[in-house]
Protein backbone atom coordinates (compact mmCIF):
# COMPACT_ATOMS: atom_id res chain seq x y z
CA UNK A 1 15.87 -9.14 8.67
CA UNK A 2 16.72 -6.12 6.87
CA UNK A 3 18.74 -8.59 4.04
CA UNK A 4 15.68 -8.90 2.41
CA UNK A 5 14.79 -5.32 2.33
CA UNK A 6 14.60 -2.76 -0.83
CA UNK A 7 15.16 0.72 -0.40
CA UNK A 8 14.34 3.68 -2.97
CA UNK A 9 15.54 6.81 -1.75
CA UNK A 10 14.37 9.61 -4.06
CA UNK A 11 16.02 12.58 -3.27
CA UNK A 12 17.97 15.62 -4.94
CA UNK A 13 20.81 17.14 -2.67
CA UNK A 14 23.78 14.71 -3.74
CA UNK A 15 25.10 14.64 -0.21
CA UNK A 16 22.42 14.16 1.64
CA UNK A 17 21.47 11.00 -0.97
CA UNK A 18 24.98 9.79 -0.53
CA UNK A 19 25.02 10.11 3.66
CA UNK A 20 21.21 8.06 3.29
CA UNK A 21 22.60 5.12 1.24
CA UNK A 22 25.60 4.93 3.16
CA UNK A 23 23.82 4.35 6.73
CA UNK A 24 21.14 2.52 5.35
CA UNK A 25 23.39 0.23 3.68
CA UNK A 26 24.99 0.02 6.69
CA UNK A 27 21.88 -1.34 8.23
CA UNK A 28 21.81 -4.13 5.60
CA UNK A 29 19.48 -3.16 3.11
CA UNK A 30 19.50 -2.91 -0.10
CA UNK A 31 19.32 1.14 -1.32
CA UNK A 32 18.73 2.48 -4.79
CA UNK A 33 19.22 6.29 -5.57
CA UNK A 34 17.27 8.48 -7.57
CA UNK A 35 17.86 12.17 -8.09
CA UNK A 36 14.72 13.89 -9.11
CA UNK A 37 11.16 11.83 -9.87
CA UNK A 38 11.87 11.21 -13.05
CA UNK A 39 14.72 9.42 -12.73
CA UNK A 40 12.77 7.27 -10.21
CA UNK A 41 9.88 6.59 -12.37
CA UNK A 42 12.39 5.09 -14.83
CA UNK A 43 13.06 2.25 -12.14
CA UNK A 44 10.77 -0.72 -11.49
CA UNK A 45 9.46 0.33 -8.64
CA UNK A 46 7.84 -2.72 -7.71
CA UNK A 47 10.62 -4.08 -6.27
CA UNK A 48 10.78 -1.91 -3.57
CA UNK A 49 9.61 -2.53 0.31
CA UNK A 50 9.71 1.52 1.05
CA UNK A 51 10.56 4.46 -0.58
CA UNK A 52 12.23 7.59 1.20
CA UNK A 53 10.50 10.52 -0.99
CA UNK A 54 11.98 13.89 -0.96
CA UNK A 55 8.74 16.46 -1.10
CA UNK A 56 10.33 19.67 -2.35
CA UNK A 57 12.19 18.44 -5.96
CA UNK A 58 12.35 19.98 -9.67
CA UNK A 59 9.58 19.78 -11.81
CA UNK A 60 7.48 16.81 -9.98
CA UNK A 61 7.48 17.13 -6.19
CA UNK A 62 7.23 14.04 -4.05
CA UNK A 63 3.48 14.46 -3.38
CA UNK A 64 3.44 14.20 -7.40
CA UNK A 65 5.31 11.15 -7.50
CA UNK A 66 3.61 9.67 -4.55
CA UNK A 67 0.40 10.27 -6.05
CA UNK A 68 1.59 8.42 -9.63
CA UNK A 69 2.65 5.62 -7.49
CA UNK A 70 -0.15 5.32 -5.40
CA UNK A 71 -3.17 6.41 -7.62
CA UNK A 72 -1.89 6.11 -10.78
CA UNK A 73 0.44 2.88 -10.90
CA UNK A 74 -1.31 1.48 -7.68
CA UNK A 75 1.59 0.47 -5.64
CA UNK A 76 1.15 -0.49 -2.22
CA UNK A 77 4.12 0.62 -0.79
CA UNK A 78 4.97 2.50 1.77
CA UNK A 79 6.50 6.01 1.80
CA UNK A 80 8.68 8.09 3.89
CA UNK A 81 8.48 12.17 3.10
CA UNK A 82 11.39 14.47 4.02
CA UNK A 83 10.58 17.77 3.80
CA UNK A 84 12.02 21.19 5.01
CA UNK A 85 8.64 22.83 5.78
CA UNK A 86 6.44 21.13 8.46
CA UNK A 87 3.40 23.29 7.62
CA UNK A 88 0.32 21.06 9.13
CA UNK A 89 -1.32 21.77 5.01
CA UNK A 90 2.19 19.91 4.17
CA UNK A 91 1.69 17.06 6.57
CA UNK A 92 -2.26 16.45 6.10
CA UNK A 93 -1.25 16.56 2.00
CA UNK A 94 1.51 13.93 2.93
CA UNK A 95 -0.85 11.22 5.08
CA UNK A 96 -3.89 11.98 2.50
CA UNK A 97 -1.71 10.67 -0.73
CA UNK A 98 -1.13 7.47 1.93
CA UNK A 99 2.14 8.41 3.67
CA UNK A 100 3.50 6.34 6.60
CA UNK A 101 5.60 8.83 7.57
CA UNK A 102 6.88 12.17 7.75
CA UNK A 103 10.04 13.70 8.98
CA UNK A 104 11.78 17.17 8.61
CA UNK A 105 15.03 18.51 7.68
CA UNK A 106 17.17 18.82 9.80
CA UNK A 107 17.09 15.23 11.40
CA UNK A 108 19.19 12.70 12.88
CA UNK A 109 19.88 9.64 10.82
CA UNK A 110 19.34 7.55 14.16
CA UNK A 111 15.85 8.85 13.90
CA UNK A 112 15.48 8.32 9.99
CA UNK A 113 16.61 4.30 10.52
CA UNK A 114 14.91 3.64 13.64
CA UNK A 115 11.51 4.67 11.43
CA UNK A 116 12.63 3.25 8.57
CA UNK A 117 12.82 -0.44 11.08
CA UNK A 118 9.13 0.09 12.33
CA UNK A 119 8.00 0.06 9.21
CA UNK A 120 9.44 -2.47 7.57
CA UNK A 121 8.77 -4.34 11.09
CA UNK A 122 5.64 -3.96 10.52
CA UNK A 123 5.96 -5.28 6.92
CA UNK A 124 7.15 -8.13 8.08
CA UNK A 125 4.45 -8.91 10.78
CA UNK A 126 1.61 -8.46 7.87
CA UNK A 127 0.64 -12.40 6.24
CA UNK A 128 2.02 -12.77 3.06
CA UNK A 129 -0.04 -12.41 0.20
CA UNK A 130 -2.31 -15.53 -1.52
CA UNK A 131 -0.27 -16.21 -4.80
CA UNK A 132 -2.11 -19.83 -6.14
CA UNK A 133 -4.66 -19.93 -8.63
CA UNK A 134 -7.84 -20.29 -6.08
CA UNK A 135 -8.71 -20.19 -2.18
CA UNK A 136 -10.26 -23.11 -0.98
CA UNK A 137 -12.25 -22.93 2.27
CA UNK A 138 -14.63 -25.77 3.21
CA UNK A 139 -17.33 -25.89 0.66
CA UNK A 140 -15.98 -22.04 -0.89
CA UNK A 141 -13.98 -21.65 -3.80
CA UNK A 142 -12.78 -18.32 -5.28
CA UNK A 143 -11.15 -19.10 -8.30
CA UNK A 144 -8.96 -16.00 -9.21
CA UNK A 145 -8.07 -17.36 -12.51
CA UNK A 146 -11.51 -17.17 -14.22
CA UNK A 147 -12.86 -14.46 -11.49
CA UNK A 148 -15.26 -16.63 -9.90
CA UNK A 149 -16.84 -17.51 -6.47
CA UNK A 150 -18.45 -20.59 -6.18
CA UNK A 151 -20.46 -21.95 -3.09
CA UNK A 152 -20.91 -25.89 -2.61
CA UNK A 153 -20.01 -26.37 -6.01
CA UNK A 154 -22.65 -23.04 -7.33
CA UNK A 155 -21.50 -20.14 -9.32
CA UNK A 156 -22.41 -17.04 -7.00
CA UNK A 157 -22.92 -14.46 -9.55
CA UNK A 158 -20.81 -11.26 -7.94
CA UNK A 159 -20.67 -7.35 -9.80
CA UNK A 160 -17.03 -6.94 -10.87
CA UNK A 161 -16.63 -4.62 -8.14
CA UNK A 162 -17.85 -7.13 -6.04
CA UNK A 163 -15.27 -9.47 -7.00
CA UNK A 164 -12.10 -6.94 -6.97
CA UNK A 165 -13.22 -6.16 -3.52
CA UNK A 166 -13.23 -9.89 -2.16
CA UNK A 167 -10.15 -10.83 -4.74
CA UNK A 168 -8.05 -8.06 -2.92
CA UNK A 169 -9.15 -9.19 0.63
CA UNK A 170 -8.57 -12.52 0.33
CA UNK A 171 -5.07 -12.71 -1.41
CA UNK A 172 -3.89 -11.19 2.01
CA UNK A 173 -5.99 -12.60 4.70
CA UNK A 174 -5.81 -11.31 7.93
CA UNK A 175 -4.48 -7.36 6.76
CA UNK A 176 -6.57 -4.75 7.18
CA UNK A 177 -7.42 -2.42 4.31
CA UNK A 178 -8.99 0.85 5.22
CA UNK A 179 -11.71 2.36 3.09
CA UNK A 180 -9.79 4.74 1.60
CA UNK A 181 -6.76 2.09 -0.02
CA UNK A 182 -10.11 0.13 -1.41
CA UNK A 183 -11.37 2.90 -3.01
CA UNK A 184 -7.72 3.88 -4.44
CA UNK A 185 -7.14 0.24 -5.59
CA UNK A 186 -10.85 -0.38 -6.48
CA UNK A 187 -12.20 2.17 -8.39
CA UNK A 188 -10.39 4.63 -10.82
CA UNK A 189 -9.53 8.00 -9.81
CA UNK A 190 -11.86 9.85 -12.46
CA UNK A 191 -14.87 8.81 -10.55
CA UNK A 192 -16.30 10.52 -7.50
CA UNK A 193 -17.52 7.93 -4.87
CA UNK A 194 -17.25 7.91 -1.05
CA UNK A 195 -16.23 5.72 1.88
CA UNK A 196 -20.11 4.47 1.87
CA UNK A 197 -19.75 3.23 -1.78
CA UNK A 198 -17.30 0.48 0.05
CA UNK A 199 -19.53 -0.37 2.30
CA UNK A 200 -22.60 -0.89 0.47
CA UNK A 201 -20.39 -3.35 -2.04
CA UNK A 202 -19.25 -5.07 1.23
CA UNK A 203 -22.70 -5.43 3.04
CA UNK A 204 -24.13 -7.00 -1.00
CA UNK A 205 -21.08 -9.07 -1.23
CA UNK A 206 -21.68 -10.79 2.92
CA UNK A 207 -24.97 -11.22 1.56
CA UNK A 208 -24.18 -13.13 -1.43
CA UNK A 209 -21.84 -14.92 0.18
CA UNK A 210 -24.70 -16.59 2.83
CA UNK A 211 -22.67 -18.03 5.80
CA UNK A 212 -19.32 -17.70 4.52
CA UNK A 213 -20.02 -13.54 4.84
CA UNK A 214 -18.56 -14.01 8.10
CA UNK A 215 -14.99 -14.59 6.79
CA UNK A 216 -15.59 -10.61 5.78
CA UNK A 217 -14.59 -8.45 8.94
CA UNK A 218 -15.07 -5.35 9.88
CA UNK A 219 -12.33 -3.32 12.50
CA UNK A 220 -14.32 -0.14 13.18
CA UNK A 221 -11.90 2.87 12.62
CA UNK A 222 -9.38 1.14 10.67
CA UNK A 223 -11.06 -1.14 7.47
CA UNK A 224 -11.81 -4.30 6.78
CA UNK A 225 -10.01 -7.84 6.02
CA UNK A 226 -10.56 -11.37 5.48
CA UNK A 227 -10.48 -13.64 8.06
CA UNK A 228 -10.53 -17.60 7.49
C-alpha cells in the first residue's frame, strides 16, 4: 500500500527532517523534504497524498502555508501539524485551516507513522475521483466539458455556483464534503458567506434536478455527497 504514497515533510530542524524521511522511507513511501515554506511552495505540491507541516518556521509558519495550500491554491490534501506548543488557540487554528491532525514535540516516531497509516488508510478507502468527460446516469447527463446538466435529453439551466457545487460532488461520488471544504473550494475567500449559503444552492440545485435530486445526500453533522 504505502508504494503508492507521496510524502512532503516541511520542516526546519535538519535532524529531525532527516530522522522523518528515514522512517518514513522505511515504511515505503515516497518522502520529499523541504526546509522552510518557501522552499516547499517551490515544489508541485499536487503530487502529494499528505504533507507533515511544521507550525513554528521562519518567515511563513505552517498555518501560513496551510492556508496558501488550502485557500489559496485549493489543494485537497491532507495535513499533519507538529508543533512544540499544544495551546488549545494552537490546535482550534490547526483543525479550522482543515488539519487532519495534530501532534506535539516531543513524540515517538511509532506514533507519527501509525497516524500517518490512518490517514492515508483512509485515503485509500475514499472512491476515486470521476476523470471522463461526462456522468451518465439513466436519462441524466452532466457534461463537465461544456458545464452542462441535461435531463432526458433537456438543458437544465443551473447558476454557476450551482454547477461547481454538483461538478465537485459528482467527480467523487460517494465522499462526503462538509460545508465548510464547499465553501473553501466553491466560493473565493474575499467573500463573506456562511454554511447556509451551501445549503440554499443545494436545496435550488435538488429542485432543478426533479427526481434525480435524490442522488444529492445529506449526512447530518458531517456534509453532503453524491450518491448514484
Amino acid at each position: 500500500m504505502s508504494e503508492s504514497f507521496r510524502i512532503l515533510v516541511v520542516e526546519d530542524e535538519d535532524d529531525l527532517n532527516e530522522i522523518l524521511q528515514f522512517n518514513l522511507e522505511s515504511e515505503g513511501y515516497r518522502v520529499d523534504t523541504a526546509f522552510s515554506a518557501e522552499e516547499a511552495l517551490k515544489k508541485d505540491l499536487t503530487q502529494y497524498n499528505l504533507m507533515i507541516l511544521d507550525v513554528m518556521m521562519g518567515k511563513i509558519s505552517g498555518f501560513s502555508l496551510a492556508q496558501k495550500i488550502k485557500k489559496e491554491m485549493r489543494l485537497d490534501v491532507p495535513i499533519i501539524f507538529l508543533t512544540a506548543r499544544d495551546t488549545e488557540n494552537d490546535l482550534l487554528t490547526g483543525f479550522n485551516l482543515g488539519a487532519d491532525d495534530y501532534i506535539t514535540k516531543p513524540f515517538s516516531i511509532r506514533e507519527l507513522q501509525a497516524r500517518v497509516k490512518a490517514i492515508l488508510k483512509r485515503i485509500k478507502a475514499t472512491p476515486k475521483e470521476v476523470t471522463a468527460t461526462s456522468l451518465n446516469i439513466g436519462e441524466i447527463e452532466i457534461d463537465f466539458e461544456s458545464k452542462r446538466l441535461i435531463i432526458g435529453n433537456k438543458k437544465t439551466e443551473l447558476t454557476r455556483k450551482e454547477y461547481e457545487i454538483l461538478s465537485l460532488l459528482a467527480k467523487s461520488p460517494g465522499r462526503i464534503f462538509s460545508r465548510e471544504e464547499i465553501l473553501r473550494r466553491i466560493w473565493e475567500s474575499d467573500v463573506i458567506v456562511t454554511d447556509r449559503t451551501v445549503d440554499v444552492n443545494m436545496t435550488r440545485l435538488r429542485r432543478k434536478m426533479e427526481e434525480y435530486g435524490s442522488y444529492l445526500r445529506n449526512k447530518p453533522g458531517f456534509g453532503y455527497y453524491f450518491e448514484i
